[in-house]
Protein backbone atom coordinates (compact mmCIF):
# COMPACT_ATOMS: atom_id res chain seq x y z
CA UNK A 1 60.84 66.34 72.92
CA UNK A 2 64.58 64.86 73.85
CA UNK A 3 64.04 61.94 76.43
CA UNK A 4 66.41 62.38 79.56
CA UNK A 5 68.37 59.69 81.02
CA UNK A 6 67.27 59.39 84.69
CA UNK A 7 70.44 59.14 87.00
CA UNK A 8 69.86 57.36 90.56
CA UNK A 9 71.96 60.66 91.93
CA UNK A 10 69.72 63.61 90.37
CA UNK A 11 67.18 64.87 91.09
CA UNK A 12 65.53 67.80 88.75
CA UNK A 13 63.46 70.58 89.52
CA UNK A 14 60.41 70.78 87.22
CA UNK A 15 61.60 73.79 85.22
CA UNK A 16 64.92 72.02 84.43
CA UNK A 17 63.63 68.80 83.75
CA UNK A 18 61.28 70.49 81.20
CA UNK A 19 63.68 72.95 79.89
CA UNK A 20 66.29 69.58 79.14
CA UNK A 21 63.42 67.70 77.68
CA UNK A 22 61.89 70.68 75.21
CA UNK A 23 65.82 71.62 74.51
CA UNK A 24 65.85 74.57 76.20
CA UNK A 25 69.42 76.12 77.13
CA UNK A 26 70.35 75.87 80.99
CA UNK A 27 72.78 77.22 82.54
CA UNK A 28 74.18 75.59 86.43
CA UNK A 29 75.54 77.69 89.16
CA UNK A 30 76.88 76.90 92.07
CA UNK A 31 75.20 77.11 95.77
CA UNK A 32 78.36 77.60 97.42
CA UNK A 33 77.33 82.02 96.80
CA UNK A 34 74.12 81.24 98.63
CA UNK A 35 75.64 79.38 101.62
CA UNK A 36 79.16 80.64 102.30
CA UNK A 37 78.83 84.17 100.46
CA UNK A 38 76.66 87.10 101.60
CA UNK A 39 74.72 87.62 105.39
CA UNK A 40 71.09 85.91 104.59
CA UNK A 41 68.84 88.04 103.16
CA UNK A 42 71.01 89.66 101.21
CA UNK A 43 72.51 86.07 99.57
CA UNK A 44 69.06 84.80 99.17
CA UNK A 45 68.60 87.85 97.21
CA UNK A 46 71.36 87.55 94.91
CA UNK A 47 71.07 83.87 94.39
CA UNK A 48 67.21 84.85 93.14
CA UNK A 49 68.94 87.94 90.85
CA UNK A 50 71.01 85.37 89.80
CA UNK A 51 68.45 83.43 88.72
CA UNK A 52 66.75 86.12 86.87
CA UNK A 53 69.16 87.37 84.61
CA UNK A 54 69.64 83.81 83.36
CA UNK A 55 66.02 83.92 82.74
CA UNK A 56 65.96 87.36 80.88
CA UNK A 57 68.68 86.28 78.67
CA UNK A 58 66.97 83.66 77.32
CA UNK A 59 67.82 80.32 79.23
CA UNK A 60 66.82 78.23 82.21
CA UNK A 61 68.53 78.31 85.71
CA UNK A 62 69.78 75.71 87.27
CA UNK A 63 71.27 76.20 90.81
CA UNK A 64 72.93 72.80 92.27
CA UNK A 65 73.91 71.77 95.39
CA UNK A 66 73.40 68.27 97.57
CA UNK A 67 70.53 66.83 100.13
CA UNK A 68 69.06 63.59 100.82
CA UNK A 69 71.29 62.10 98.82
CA UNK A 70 70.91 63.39 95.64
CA UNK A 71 72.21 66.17 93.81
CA UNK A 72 69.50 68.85 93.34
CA UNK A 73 69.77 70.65 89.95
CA UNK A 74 67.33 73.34 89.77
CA UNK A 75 66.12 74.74 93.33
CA UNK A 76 62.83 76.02 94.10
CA UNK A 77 62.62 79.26 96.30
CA UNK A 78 61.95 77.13 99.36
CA UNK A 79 64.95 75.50 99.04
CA UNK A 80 66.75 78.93 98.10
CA UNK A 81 66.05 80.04 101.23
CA UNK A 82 66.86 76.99 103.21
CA UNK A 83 70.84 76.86 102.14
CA UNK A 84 70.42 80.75 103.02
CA UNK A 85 69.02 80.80 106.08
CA UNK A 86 70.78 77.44 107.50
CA UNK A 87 73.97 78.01 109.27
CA UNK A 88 77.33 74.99 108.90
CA UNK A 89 76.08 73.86 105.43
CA UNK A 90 79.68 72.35 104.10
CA UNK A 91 81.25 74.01 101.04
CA UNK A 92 81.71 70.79 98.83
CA UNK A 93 84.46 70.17 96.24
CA UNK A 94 84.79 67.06 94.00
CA UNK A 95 86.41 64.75 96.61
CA UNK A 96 83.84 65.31 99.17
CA UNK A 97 80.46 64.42 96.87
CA UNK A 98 80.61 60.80 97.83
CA UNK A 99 80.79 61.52 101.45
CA UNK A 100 77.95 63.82 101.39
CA UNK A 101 76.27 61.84 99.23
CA UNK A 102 76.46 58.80 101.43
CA UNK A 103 75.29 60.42 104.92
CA UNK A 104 72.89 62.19 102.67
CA UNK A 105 73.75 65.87 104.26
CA UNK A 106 73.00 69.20 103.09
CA UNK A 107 76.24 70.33 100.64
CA UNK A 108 76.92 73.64 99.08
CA UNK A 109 78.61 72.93 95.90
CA UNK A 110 81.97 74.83 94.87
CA UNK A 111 83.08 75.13 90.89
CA UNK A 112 84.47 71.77 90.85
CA UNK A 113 81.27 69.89 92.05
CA UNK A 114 78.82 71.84 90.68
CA UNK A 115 80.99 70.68 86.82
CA UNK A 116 80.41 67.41 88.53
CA UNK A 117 76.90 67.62 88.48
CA UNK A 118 76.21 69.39 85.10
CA UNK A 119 78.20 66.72 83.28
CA UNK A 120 75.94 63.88 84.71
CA UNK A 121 72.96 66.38 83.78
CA UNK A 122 74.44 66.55 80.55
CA UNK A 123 73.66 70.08 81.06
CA UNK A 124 76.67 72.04 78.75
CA UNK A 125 77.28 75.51 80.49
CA UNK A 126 77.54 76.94 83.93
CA UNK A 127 78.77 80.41 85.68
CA UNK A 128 80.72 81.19 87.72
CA UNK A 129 82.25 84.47 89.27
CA UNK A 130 85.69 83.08 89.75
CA UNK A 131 87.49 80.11 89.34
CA UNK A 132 89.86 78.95 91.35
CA UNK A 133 93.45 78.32 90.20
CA UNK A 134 97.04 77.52 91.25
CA UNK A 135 97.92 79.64 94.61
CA UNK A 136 100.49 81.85 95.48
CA UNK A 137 103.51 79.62 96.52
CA UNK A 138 102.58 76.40 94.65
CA UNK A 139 105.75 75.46 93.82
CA UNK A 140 106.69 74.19 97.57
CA UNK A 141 102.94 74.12 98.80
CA UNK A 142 101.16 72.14 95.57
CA UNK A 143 97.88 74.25 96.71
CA UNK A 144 96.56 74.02 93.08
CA UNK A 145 92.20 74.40 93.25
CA UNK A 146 90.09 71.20 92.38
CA UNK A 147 88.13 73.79 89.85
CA UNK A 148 91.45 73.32 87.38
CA UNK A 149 91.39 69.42 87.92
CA UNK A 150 88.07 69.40 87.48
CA UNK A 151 88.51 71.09 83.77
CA UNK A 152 90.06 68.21 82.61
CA UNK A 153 87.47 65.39 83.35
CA UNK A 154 84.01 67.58 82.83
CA UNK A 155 82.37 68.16 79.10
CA UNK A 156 80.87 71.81 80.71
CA UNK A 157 81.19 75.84 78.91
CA UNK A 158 82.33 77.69 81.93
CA UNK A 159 81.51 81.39 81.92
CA UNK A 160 83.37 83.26 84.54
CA UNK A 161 85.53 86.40 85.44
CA UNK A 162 88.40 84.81 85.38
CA UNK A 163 90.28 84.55 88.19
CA UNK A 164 91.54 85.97 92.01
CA UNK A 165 94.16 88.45 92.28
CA UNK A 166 95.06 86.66 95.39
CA UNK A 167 96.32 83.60 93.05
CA UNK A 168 99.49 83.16 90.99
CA UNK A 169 97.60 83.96 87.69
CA UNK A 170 100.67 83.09 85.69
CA UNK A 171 101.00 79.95 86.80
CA UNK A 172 97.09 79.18 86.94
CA UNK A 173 97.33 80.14 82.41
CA UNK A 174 100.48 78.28 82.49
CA UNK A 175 98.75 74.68 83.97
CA UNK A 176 95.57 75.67 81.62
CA UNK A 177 97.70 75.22 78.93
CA UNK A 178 99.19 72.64 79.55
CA UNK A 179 95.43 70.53 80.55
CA UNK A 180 94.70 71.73 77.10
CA UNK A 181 92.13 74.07 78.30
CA UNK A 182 90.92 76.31 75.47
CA UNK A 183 90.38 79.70 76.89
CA UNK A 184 88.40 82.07 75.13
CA UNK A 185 87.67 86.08 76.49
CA UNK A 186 84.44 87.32 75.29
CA UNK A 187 84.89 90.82 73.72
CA UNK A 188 88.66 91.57 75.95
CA UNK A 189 92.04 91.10 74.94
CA UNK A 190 92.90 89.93 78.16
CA UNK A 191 92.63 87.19 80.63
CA UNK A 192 90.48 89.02 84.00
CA UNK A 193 90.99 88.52 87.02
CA UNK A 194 87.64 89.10 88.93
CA UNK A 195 86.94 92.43 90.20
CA UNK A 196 90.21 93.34 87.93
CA UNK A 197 89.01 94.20 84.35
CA UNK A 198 92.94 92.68 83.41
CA UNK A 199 94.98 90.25 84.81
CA UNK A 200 97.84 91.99 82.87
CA UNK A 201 98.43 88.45 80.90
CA UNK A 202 97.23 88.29 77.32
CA UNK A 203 94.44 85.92 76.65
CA UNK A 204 95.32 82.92 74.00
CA UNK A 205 91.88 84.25 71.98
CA UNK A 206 89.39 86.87 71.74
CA UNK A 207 85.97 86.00 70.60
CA UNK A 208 83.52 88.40 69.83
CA UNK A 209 80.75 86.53 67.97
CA UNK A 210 78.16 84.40 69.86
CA UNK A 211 77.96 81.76 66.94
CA UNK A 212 81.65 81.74 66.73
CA UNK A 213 81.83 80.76 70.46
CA UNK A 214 79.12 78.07 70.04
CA UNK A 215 81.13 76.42 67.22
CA UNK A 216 84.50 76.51 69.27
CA UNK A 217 82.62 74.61 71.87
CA UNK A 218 81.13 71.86 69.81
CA UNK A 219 84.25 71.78 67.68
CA UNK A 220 86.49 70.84 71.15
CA UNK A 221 84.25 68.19 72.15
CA UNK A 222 83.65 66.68 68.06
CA UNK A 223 87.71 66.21 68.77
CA UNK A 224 86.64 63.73 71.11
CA UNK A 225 87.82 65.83 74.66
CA UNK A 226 86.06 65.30 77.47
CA UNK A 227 87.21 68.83 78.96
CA UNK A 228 85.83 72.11 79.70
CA UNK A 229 86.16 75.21 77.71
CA UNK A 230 86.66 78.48 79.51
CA UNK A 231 84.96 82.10 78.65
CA UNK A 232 85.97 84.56 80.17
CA UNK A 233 84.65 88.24 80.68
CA UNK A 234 85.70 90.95 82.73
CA UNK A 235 83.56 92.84 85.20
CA UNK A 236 81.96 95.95 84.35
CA UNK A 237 84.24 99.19 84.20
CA UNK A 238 82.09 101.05 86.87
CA UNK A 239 82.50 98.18 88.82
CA UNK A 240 86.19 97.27 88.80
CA UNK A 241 89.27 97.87 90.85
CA UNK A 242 91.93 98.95 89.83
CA UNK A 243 94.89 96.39 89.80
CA UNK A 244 97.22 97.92 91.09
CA UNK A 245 95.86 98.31 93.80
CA UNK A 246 94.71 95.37 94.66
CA UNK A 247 98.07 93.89 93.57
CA UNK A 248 100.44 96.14 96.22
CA UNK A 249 97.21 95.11 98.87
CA UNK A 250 97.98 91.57 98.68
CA UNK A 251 101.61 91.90 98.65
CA UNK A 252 101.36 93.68 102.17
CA UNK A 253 98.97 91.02 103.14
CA UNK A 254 101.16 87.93 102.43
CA UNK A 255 104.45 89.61 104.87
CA UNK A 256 101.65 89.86 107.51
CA UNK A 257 99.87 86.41 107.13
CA UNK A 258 103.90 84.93 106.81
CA UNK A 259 104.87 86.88 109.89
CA UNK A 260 101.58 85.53 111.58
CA UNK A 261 102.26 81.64 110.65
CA UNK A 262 98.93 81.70 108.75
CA UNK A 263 99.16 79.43 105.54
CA UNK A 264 97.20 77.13 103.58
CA UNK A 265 93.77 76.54 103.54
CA UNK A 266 93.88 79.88 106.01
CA UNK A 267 95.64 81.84 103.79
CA UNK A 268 92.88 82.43 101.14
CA UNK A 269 90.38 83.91 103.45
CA UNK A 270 92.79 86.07 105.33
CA UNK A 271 93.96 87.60 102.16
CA UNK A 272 90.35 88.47 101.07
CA UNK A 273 89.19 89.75 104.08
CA UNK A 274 92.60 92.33 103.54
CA UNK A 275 91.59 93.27 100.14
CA UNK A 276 87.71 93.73 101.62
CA UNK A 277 89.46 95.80 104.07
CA UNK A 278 91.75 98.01 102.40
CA UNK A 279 89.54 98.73 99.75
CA UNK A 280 86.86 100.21 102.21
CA UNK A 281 84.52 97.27 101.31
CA UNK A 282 84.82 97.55 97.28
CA UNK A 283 85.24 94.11 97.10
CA UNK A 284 81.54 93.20 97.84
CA UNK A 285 80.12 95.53 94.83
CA UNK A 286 82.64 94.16 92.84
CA UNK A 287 81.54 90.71 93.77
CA UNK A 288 77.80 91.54 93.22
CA UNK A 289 78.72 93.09 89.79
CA UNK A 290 80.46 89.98 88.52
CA UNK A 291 78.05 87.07 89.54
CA UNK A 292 75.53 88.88 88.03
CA UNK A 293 77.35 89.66 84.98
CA UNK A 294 78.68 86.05 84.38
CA UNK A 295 75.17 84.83 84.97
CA UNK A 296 73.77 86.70 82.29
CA UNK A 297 76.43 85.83 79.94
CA UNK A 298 76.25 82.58 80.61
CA UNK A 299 72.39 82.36 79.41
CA UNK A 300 72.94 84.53 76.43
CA UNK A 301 75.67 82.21 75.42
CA UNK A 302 73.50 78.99 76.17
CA UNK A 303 71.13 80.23 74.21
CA UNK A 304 73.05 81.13 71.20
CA UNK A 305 74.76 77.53 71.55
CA UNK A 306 71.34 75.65 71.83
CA UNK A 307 70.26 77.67 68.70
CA UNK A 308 73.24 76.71 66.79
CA UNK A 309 72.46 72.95 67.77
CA UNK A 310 69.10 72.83 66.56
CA UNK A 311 70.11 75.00 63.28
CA UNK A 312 72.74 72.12 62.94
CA UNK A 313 69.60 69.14 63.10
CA UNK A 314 68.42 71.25 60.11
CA UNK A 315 70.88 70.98 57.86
């Protein structure tokens, strides 16, 4: 049995906190889904599938968000369904923590926060649908996502889709690179982009081997970085859209949000709600399909990386 380190700012659920003590693989996700994602019931729903196909693969879920204070990693069904049901919960990013922290609020936790939390948990993977990334007119707006900052100061596998259409992909692999993010796809030859099976940029590797993946990610951090490595895999082919489509969508969506004076932080959601819309709604399955998908990759990996710890003690 490993002993924990307690941390005055975490606060376990019992399945984690035995799961981390009997070295058990967990996996985090974030609580932003349940709060600023689906109508409730349907997110409280999803956040329990979510759960589950961590569970059937072969790990431990460990949903995190803030109240009272604390971080919560691991929440029961009780609290599940409070961050559903509860309307005005704030979506938190890194900067934010401390204040929520402080007035001891109720937070929703985005990418960026949630890595926040697993590091100090010391728990090593998490999943995501999408990251965020470097936005569409960076280069006179600087609107680059915390998620990518974030990748450079947290010692978390992140297991995601890759990435929004609605973002400058080229220039979100481009500041990757130069972070010295490793980016691996799982099984693809390409970088996704969320409900896009391709992003149309090459990935720098393709990994098909479980064991192979574990060793990347304990050969990055044996270098001494205290950075995230990314897997990536696209969603499923019955799920996808095509992107194309999607692309000549969002074009036609930025001359109307321009035209309209709508920018920044406003721009994001007005550009998704225009894919939702033009794509009769396709956008929501797709969603579905990849938080589930990532979710369950994410255990399966967890588990083959816990496995290939403990096979490590043995030799």
């Amino acid at each position: 049995m490993l002993k924990i380190k307690k941390h005055p700012l975490l606060k376990y659920s019992e399945e984690v906190l035995d799961a981390l003590h009997n070295q058990k693989p967990v996996v985090g996700v974030e609580s932003t889904v349940i709060a600023h994602g689906l109508p409730f019931p349907e997110n409280l729903i999803t956040a329990q599938k979510i759960e589950t196909v961590i569970r059937e693969s072969g790990s431990i879920p460990a949903t995190i968000s803030l109240k009272n204070g604390h971080f919560l990693i691991g929440m029961n069904n009780e609290e599940l369904e409070q961050f559903a049901s509860t309307k005005g919960i704030p979506k938190v990013s890194s900067r934010d923590i401390p204040v929520i922290l402080a007035n001891k609020s109720l937070g929703a936790t985005t990418v960026a926060s949630s890595l926040v939390a697993c590091d100090l948990a010391e728990i090593p993977f998490f999943a995501s649908a999408g990251i965020g990334g470097v936005h569409r007119g960076a280069e006179t707006s600087m609107d680059i996502s915390a998620d990518l900052i974030q990748f450079t100061r947290s010692k978390v596998a992140v297991v995601c889709a890759g990435a929004k259409n609605i973002l400058d992909l080229n220039l979100t692999m481009e500041y990757l690179e130069t972070q010295c993010i490793p980016i691996i796809s799982y099984k693809s030859d390409d970088f996704p982009a969320f409900y896009c099976i391709s992003s149309g940029i090459k990935s720098p590797h393709r990994v098909d081997d479980d064991e192979v993946i574990a060793k990347i990610i304990e050969k990055h951090w044996e270098l001494g970085n205290k950075s995230s490595v990314l897997i990536t895999s696209p969603i499923n082919t019955e799920d996808a859209i095509a992107r194309e489509e999607v692309e000549e969508i969002i074009n036609k969506a930025m001359i109307a949000a321009e035209h309209a004076g709508i920018k920044g932080p406003m721009a994001t959601p007005y550009l998704m709600k225009a894919v939702a819309q033009a794509t009769a709604g396709k956008t929501v399955k797709a969603n579905m399909s990849v938080l589930i998908s990532t979710a369950e990759l994410a255990g399966k990996l967890a588990k083959a990386h816990m496995n290939y710890l403990q096979n490590q003690m043995l030799n």
